[in-house]
N, C-alpha and C. Protein backbone atom coordinates (compact mmCIF):
# COMPACT_ATOMS: atom_id res chain seq x y z
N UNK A 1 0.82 -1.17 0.00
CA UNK A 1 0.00 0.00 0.00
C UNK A 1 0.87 1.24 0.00
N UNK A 2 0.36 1.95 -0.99
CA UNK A 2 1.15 3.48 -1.38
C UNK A 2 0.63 4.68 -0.91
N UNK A 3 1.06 5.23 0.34
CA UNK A 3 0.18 6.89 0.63
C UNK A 3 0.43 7.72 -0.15
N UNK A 4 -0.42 9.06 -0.21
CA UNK A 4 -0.37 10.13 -1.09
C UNK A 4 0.64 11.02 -0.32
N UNK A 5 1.27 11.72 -0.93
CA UNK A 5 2.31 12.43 -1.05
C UNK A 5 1.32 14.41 -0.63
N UNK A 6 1.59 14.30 0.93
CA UNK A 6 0.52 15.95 0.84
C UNK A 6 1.71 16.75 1.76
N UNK A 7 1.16 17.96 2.41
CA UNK A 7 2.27 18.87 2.57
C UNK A 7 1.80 19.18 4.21
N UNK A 8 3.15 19.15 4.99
CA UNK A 8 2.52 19.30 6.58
C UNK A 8 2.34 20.79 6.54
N UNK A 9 0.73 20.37 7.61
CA UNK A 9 0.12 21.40 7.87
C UNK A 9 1.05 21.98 9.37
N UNK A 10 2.48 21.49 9.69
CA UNK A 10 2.54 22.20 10.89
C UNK A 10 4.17 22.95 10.10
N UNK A 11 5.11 21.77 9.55
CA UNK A 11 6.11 22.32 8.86
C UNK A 11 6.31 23.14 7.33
N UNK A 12 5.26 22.71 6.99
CA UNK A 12 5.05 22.98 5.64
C UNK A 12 5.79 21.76 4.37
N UNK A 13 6.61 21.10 4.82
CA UNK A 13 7.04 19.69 3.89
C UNK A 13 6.21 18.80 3.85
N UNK A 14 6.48 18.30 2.22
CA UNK A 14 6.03 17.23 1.70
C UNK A 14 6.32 16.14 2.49
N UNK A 15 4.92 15.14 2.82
CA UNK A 15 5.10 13.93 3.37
C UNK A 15 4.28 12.65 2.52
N UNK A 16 4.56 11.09 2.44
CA UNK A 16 4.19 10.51 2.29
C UNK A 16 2.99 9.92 3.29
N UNK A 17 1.64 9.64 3.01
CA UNK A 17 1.09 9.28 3.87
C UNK A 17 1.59 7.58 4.07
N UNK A 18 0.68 7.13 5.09
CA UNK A 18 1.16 5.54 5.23
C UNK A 18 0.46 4.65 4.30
N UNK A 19 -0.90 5.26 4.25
CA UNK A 19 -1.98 4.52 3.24
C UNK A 19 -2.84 5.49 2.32
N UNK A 20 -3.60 4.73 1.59
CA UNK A 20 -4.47 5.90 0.82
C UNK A 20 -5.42 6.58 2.14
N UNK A 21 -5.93 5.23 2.64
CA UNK A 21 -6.89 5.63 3.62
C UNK A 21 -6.58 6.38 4.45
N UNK A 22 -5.41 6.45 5.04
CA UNK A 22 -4.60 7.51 6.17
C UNK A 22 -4.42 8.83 5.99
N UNK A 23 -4.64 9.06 4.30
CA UNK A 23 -4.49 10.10 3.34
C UNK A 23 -5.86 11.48 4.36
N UNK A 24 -6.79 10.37 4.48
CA UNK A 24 -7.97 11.26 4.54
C UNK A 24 -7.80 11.83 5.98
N UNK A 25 -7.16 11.59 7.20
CA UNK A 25 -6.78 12.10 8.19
C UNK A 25 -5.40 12.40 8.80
N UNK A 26 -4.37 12.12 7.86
CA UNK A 26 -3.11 12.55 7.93
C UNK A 26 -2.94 13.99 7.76
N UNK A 27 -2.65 14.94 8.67
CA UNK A 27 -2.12 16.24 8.22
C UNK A 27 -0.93 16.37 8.29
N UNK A 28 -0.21 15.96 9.47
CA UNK A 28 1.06 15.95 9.83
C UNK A 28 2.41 14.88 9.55
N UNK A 29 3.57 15.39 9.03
CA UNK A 29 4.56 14.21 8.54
C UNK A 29 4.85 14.19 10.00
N UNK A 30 5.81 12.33 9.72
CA UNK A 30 5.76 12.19 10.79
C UNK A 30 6.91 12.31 12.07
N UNK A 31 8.14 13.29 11.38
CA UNK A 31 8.38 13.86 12.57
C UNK A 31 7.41 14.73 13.41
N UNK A 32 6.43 15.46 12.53
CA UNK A 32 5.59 16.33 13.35
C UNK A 32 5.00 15.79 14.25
N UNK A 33 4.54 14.38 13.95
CA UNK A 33 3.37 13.77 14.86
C UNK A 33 4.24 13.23 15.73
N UNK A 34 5.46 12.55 16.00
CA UNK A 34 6.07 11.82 16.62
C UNK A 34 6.77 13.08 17.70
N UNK A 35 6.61 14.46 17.03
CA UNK A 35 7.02 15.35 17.93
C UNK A 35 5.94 15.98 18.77
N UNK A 36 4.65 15.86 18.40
CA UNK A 36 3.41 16.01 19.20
C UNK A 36 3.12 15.03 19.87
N UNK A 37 3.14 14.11 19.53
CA UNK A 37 3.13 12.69 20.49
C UNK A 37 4.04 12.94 21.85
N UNK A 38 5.27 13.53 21.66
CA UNK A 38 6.45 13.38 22.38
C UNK A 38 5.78 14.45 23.35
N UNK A 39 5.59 15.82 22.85
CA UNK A 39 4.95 16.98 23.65
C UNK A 39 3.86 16.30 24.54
N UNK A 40 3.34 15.86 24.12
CA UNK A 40 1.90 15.53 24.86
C UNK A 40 2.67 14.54 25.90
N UNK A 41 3.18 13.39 25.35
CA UNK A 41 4.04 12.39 26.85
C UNK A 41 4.99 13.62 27.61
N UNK A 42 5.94 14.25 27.14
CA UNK A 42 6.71 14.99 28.39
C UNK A 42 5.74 15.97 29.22
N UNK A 43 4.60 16.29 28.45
CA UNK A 43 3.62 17.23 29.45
C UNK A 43 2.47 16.14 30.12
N UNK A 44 2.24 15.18 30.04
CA UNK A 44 2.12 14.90 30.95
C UNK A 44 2.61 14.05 31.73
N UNK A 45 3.88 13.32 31.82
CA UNK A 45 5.17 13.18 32.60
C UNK A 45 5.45 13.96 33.32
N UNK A 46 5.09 15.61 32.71
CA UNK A 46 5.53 16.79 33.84
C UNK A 46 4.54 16.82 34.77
N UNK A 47 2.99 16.86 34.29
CA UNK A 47 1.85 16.69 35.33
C UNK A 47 2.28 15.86 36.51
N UNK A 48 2.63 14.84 35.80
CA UNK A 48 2.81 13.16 37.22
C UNK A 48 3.60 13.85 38.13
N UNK A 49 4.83 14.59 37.59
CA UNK A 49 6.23 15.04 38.59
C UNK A 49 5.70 15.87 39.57
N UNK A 50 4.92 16.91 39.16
CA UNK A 50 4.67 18.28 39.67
C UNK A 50 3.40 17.25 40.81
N UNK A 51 2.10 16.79 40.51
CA UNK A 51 1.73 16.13 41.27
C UNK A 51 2.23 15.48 42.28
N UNK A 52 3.08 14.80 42.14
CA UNK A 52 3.74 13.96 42.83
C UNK A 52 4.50 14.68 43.84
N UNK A 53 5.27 16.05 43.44
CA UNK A 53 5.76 16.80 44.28
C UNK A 53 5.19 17.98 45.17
N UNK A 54 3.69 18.31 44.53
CA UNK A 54 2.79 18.80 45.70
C UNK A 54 1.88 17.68 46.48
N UNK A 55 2.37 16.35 46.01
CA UNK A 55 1.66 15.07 47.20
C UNK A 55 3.19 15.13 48.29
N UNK A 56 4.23 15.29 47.74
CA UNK A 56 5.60 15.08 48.88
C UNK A 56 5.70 16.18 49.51
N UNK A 57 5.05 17.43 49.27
CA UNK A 57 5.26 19.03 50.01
C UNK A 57 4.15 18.63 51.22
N UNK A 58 2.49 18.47 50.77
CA UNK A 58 2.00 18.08 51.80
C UNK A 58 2.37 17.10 52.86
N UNK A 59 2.87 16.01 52.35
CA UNK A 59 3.32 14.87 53.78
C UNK A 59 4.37 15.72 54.06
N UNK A 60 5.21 16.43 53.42
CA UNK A 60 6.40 16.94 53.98
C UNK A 60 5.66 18.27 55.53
N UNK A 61 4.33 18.89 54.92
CA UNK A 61 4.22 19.73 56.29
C UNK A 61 3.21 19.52 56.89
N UNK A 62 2.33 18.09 56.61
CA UNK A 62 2.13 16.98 57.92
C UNK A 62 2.98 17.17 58.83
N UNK A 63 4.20 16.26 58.33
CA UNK A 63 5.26 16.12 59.26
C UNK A 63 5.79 16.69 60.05
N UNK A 64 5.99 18.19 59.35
CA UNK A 64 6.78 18.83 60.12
C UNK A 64 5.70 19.44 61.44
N UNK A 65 4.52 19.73 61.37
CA UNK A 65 3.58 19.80 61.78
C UNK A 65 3.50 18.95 63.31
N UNK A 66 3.87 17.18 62.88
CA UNK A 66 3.68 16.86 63.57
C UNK A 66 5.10 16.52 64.67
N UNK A 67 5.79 16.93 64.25
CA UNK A 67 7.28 16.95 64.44
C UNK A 67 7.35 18.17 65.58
N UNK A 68 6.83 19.07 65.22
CA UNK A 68 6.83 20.03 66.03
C UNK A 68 5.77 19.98 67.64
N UNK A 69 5.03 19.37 66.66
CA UNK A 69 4.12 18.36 68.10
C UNK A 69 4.65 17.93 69.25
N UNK A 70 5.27 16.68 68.46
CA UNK A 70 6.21 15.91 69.12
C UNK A 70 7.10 16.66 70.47
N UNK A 71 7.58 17.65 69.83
CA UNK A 71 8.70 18.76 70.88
C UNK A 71 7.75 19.14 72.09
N UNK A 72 6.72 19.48 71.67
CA UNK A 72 5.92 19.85 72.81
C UNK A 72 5.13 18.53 73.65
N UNK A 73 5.14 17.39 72.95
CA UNK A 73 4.38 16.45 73.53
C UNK A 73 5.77 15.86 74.48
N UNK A 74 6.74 16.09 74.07
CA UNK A 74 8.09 15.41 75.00
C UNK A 74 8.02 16.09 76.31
N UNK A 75 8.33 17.62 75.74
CA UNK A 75 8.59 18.89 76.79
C UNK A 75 7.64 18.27 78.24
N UNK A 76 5.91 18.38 77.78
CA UNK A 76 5.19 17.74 78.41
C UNK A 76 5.12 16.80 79.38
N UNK A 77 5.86 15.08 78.51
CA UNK A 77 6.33 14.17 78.91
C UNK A 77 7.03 14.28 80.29
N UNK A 78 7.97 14.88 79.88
CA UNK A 78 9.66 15.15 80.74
C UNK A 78 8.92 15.85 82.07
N UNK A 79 7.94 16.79 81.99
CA UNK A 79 7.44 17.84 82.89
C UNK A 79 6.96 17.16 83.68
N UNK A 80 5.84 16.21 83.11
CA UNK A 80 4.98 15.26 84.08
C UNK A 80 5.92 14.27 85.06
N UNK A 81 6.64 13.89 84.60
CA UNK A 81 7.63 13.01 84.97
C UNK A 81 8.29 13.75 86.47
N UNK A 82 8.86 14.65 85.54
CA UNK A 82 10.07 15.52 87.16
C UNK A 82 8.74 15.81 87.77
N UNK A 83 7.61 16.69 87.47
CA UNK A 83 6.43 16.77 88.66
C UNK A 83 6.47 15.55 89.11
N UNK A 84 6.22 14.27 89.05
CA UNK A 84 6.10 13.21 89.90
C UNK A 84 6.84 12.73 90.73
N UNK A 85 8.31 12.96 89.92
CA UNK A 85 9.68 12.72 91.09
C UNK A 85 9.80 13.65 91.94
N UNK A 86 9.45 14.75 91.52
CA UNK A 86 9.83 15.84 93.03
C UNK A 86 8.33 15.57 94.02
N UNK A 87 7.30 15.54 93.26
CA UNK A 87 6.19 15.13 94.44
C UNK A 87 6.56 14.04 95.64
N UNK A 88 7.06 12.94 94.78
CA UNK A 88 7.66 11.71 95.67
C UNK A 88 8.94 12.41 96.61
N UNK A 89 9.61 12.76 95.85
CA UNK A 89 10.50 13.43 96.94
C UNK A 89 10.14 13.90 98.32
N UNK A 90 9.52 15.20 97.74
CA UNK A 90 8.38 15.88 98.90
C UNK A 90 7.83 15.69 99.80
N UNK A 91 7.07 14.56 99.02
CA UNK A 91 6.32 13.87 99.89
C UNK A 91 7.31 12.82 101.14
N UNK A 92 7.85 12.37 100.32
CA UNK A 92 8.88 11.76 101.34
C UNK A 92 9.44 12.68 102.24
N UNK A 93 10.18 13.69 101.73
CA UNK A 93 10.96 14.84 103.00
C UNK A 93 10.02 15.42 103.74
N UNK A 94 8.39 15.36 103.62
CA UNK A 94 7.36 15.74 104.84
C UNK A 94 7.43 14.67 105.33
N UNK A 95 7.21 13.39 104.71
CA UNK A 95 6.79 12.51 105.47
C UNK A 95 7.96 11.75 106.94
N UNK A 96 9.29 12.53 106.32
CA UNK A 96 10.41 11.97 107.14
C UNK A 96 10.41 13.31 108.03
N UNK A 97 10.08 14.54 107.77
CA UNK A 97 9.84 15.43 108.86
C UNK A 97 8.94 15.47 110.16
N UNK A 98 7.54 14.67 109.65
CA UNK A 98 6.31 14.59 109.96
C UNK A 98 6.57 13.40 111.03
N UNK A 99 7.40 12.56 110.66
CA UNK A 99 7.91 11.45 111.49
C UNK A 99 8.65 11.57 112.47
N UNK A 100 9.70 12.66 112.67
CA UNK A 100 11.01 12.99 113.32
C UNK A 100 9.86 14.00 113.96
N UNK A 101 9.01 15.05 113.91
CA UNK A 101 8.50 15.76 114.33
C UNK A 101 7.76 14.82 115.93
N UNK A 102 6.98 13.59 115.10
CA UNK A 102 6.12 12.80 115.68
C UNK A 102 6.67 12.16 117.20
N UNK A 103 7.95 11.85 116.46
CA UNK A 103 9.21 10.88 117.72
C UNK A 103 9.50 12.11 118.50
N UNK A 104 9.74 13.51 117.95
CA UNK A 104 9.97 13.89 119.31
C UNK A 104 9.00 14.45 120.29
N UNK A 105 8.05 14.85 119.84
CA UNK A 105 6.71 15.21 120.48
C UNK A 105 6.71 13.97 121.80
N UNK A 106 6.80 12.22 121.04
CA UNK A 106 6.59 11.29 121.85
C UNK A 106 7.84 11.10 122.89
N UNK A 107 9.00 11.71 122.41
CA UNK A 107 9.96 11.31 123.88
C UNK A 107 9.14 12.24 124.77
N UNK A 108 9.39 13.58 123.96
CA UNK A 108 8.75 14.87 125.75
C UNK A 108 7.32 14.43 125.92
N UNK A 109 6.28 13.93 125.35
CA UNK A 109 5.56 13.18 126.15
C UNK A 109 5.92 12.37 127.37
N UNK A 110 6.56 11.28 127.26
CA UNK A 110 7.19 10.15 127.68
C UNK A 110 8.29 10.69 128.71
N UNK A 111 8.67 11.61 128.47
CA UNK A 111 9.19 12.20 129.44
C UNK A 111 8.41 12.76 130.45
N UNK A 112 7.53 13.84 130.12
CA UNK A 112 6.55 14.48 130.99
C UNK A 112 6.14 13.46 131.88
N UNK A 113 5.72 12.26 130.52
CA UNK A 113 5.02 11.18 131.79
C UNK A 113 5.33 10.43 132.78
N UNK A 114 6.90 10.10 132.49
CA UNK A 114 8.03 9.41 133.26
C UNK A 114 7.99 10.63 134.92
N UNK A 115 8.20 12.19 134.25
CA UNK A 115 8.14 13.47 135.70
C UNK A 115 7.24 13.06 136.32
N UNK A 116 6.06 13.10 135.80
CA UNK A 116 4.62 12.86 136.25
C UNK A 116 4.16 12.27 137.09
N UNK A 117 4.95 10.53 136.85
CA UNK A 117 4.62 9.53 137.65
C UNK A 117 5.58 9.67 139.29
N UNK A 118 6.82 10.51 138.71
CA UNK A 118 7.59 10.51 139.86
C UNK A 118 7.21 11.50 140.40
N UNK A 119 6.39 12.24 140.48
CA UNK A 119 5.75 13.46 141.17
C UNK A 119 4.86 12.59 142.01
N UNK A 120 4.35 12.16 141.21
CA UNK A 120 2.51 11.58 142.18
C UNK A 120 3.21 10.36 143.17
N UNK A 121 4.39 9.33 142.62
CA UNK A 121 4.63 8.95 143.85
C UNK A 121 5.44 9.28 144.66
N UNK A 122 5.95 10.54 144.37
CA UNK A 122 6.42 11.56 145.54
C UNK A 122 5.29 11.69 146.34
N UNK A 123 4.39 12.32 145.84
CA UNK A 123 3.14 12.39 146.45
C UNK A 123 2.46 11.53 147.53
N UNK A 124 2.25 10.81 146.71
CA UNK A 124 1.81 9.68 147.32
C UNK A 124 2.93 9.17 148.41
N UNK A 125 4.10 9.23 148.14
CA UNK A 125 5.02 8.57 149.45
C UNK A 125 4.73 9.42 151.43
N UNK A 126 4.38 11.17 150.67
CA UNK A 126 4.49 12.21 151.44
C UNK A 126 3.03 12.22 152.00
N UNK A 127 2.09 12.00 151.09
CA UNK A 127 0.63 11.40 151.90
C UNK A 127 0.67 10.31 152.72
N UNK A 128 1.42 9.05 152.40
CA UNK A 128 1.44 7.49 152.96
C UNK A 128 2.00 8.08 154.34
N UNK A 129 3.44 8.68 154.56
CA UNK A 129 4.31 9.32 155.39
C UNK A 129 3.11 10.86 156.56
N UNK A 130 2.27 11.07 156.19
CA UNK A 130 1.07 11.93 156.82
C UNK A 130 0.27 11.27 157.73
N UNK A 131 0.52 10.32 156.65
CA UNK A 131 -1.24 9.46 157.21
C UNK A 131 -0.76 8.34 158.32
N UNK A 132 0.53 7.64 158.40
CA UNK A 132 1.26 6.88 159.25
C UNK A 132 2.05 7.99 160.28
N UNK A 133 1.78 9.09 160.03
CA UNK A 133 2.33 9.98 161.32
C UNK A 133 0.88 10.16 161.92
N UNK A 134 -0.19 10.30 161.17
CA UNK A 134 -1.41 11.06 162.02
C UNK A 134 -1.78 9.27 162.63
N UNK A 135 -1.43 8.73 162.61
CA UNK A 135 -2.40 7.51 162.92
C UNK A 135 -1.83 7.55 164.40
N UNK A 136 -0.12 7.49 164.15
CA UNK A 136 0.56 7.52 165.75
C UNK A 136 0.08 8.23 166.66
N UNK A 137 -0.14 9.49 166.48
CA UNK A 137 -0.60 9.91 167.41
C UNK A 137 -1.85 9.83 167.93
């Protein structure tokens, strides 16, 4: 099969078509078409790229987004933490104050009460010693 011989409508040169029949919708020789073909694949090859690189900008400021989170969710972390160790601390250095406070309250009790008892049986010795003098007579 022999194409007709017509003139590109984009370069202006004579081209052979491929067939008669191809004749009737051939405008372009076929570097032209193989160079429109090519345009049309690198543009949209460029679409895919450019897509592709405003899909990697968004996860990119997700991330950073959540990255920055993160700093504050640590900060947080770390905060809660030392609040708990110094509470325990605290709590412990009242509770070892509260204790030492407690013991000594209970010696000078224990003391008072130890005076106390030796008072009353002073007492009591100096009443017993009254009452065995008043009887003598």
């Amino acid at each position: 099969m022999v194409g007709y011989t017509k003139e590109c409508k984009i370069c202006g040169c004579n081209f052979t078509t491929r067939s008669a029949k191809s004749a009737r919708w051939e405008f372009k020789c076929m570097d032209c078409h193989a160079g429109r073909k090519r345009t049309i694949a690198e543009n949209r090859q460029q679409k895919m790229v450019l897509n592709a690189e405003a899909s990697l900008r968004k996860d990119i400021d997700k991330l950073e987004a959540k990255v920055s989170d993160i700093d504050m969710l640590i900060a947080a972390e770390i905060s809660n933490h030392l609040n708990k160790i110094v509470e325990a601390d605290m709590v412990k250095e009242m509770t070892d104050a509260v204790l030492e406070l407690v013991a000594t309250k209970v010696a000078e009790m224990e003391e008072k009460l130890t005076s106390f008892q030796e008072k009353i049986q002073r007492q009591i010795v100096t009443l017993s010693n009254r009452m065995s003098s008043l009887v003598k007579e």
